[in-house]
C-alpha atoms as a PDB file:
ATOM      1  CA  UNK A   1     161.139  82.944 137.381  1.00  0.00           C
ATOM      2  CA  UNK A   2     157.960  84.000 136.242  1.00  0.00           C
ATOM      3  CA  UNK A   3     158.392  87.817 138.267  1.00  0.00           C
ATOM      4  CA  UNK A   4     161.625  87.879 136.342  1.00  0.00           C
ATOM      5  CA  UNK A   5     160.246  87.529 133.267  1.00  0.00           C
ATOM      6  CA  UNK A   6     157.506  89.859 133.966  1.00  0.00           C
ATOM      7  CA  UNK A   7     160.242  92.249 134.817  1.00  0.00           C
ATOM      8  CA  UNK A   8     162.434  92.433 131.816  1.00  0.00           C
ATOM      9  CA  UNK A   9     159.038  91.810 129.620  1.00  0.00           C
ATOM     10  CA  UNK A  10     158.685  96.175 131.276  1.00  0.00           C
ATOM     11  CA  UNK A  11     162.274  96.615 130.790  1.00  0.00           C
ATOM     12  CA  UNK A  12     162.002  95.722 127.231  1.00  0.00           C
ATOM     13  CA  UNK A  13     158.765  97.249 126.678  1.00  0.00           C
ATOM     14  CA  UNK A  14     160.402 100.447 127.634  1.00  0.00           C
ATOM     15  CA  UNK A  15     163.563 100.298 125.399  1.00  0.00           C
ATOM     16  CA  UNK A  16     160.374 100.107 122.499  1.00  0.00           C
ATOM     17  CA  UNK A  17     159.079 103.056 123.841  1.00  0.00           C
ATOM     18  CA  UNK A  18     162.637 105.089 124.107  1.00  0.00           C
ATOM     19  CA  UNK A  19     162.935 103.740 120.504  1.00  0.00           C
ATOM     20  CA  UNK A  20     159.465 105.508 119.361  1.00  0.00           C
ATOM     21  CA  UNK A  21     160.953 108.755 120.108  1.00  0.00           C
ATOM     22  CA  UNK A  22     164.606 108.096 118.463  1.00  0.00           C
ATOM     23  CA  UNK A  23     162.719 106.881 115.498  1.00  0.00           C
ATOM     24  CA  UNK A  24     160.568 110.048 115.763  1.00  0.00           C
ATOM     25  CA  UNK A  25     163.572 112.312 116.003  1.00  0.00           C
ATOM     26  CA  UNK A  26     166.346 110.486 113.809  1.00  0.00           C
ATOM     27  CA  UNK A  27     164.497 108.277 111.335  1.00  0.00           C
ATOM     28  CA  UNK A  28     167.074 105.713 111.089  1.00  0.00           C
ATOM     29  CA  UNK A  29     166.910 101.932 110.695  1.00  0.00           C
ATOM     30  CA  UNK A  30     169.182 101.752 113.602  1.00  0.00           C
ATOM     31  CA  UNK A  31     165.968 102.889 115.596  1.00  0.00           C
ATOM     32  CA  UNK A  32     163.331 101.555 114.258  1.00  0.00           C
ATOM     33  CA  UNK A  33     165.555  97.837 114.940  1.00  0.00           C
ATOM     34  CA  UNK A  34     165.788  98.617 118.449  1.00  0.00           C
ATOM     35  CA  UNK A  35     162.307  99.564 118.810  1.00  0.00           C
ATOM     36  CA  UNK A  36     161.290  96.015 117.322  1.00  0.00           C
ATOM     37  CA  UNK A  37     163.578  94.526 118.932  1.00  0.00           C
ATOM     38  CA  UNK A  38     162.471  96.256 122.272  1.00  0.00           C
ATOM     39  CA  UNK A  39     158.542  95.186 121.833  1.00  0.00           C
ATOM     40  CA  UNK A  40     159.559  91.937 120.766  1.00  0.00           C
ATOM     41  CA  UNK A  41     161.112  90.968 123.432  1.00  0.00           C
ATOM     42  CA  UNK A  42     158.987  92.586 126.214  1.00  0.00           C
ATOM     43  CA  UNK A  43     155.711  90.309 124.417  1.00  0.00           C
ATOM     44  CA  UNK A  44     158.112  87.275 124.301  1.00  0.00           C
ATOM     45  CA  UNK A  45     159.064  87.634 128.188  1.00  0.00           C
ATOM     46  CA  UNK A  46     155.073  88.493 129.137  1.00  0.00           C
ATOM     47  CA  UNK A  47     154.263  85.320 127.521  1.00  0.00           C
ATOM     48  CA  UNK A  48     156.741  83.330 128.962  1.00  0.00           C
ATOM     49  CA  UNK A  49     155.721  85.363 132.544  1.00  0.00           C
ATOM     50  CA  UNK A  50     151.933  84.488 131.779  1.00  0.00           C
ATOM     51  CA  UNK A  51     152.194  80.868 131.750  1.00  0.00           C
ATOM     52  CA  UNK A  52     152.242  81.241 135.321  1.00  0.00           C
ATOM     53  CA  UNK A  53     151.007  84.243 136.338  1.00  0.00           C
ATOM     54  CA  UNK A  54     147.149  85.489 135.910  1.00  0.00           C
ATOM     55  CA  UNK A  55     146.235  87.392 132.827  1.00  0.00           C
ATOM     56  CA  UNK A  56     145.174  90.483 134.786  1.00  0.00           C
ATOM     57  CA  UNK A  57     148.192  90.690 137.212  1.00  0.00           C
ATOM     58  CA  UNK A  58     150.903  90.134 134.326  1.00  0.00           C
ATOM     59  CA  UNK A  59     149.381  92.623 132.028  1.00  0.00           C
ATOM     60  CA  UNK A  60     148.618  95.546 134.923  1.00  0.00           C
ATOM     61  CA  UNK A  61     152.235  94.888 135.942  1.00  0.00           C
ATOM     62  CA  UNK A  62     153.670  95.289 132.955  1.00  0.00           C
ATOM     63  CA  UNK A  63     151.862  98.527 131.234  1.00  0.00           C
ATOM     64  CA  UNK A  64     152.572 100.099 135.087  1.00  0.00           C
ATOM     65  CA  UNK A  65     156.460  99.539 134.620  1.00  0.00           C
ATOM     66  CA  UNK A  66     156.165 100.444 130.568  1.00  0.00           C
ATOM     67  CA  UNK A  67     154.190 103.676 131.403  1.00  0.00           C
ATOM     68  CA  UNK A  68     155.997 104.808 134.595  1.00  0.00           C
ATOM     69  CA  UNK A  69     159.543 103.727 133.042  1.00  0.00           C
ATOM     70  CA  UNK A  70     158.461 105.196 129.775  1.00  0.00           C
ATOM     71  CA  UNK A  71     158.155 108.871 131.632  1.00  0.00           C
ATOM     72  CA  UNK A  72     160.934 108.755 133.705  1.00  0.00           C
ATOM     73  CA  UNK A  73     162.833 107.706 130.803  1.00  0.00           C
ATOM     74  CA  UNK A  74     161.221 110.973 129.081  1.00  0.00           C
ATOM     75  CA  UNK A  75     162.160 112.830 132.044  1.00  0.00           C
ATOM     76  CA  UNK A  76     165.863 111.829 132.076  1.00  0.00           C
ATOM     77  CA  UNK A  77     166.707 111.375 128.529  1.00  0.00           C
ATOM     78  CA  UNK A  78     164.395 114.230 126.911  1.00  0.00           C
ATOM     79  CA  UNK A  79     163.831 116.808 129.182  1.00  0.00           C
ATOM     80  CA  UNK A  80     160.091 116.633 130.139  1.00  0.00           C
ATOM     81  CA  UNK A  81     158.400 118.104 132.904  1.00  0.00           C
ATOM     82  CA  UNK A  82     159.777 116.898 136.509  1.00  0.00           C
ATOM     83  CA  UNK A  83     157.135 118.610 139.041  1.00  0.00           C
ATOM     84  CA  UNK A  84     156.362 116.837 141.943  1.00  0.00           C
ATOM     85  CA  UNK A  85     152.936 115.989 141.402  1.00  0.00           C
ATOM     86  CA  UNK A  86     153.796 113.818 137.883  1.00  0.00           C
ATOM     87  CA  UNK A  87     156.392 111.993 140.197  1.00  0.00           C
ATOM     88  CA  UNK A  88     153.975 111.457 142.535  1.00  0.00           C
ATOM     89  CA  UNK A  89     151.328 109.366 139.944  1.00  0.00           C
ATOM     90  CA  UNK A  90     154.093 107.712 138.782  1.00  0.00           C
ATOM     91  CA  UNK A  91     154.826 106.171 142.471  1.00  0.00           C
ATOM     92  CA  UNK A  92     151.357 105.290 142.709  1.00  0.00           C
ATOM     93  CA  UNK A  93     151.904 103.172 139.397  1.00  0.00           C
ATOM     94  CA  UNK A  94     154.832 101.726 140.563  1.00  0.00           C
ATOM     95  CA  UNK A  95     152.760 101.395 144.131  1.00  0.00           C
ATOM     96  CA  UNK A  96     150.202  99.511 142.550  1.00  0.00           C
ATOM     97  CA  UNK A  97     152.034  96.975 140.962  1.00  0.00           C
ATOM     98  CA  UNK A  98     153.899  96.304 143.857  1.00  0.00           C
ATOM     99  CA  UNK A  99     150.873  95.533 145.764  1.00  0.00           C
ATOM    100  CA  UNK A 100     149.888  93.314 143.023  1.00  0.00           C
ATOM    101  CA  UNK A 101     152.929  91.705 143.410  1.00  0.00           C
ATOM    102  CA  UNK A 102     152.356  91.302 147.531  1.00  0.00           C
ATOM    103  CA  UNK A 103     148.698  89.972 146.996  1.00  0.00           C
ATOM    104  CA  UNK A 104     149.420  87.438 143.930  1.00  0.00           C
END
C-alpha cells in the first residue's frame, strides 16, 4: 500500500504544479485551491508512504514523478519544447525511480 501511496503522493504533487501555472496565468481562487489542495495531498500520501518506506527512496521517487510529470504535463497542456533529447532525461527520471523501486 505503501507504493500506492507513494504514487498518488507524485500524482498529487503534480496537479500542485499544473496549478502554479493556472494560478500564474488566471489568478483565480479556483487555482490557487487546487494548487493547495494538490500539495496537500501529495505531502499527506508521502507521509503516509514513508511510514514504511526509507526516507531516501520515498522522497527520490516522488520529486522524479513530480518533475518528469510536471514537464510532460508542460509539454501536453502548454506547449513546451518536445525534442527528443528532453524526452529522453525525462525517461531516465522515470528509469531511476523504477530501479529504486526494483532494489527497495
Amino acid at each position: 500500500m505503501s507504493w500506492m501511496y507513494l504514487v498518488l503522493a507524485g500524482i498529487f504533487e503534480m496537479v500542485g504544479v499544473t496549478m502554479i501555472n493556472s494560478l500564474h496565468k488566471n489568478r483565480n481562487w479556483q487555482s490557487l485551491l487546487f494548487m493547495l489542495v494538490g500539495f496537500g495531498l501529495s505531502f499527506l500520501f508521502l507521509a503516509l508512504a514513508m511510514e514504511n518506506l526509507p526516507m531516501g527512496t520515498a522522497y527520490a521517487i516522488w520529486t522524479g514523478i513530480g518533475a518528469s510529470g510536471g514537464a510532460i504535463l508542460g509539454m501536453v497542456l502548454y506547449g513546451e519544447p518536445k525534442d527528443w533529447k528532453r524526452l529522453l532525461f525525462i525517461a531516465m527520471v522515470l528509469g531511476a525511480a523504477i530501479g529504486l523501486k526494483i532494489v527497495s
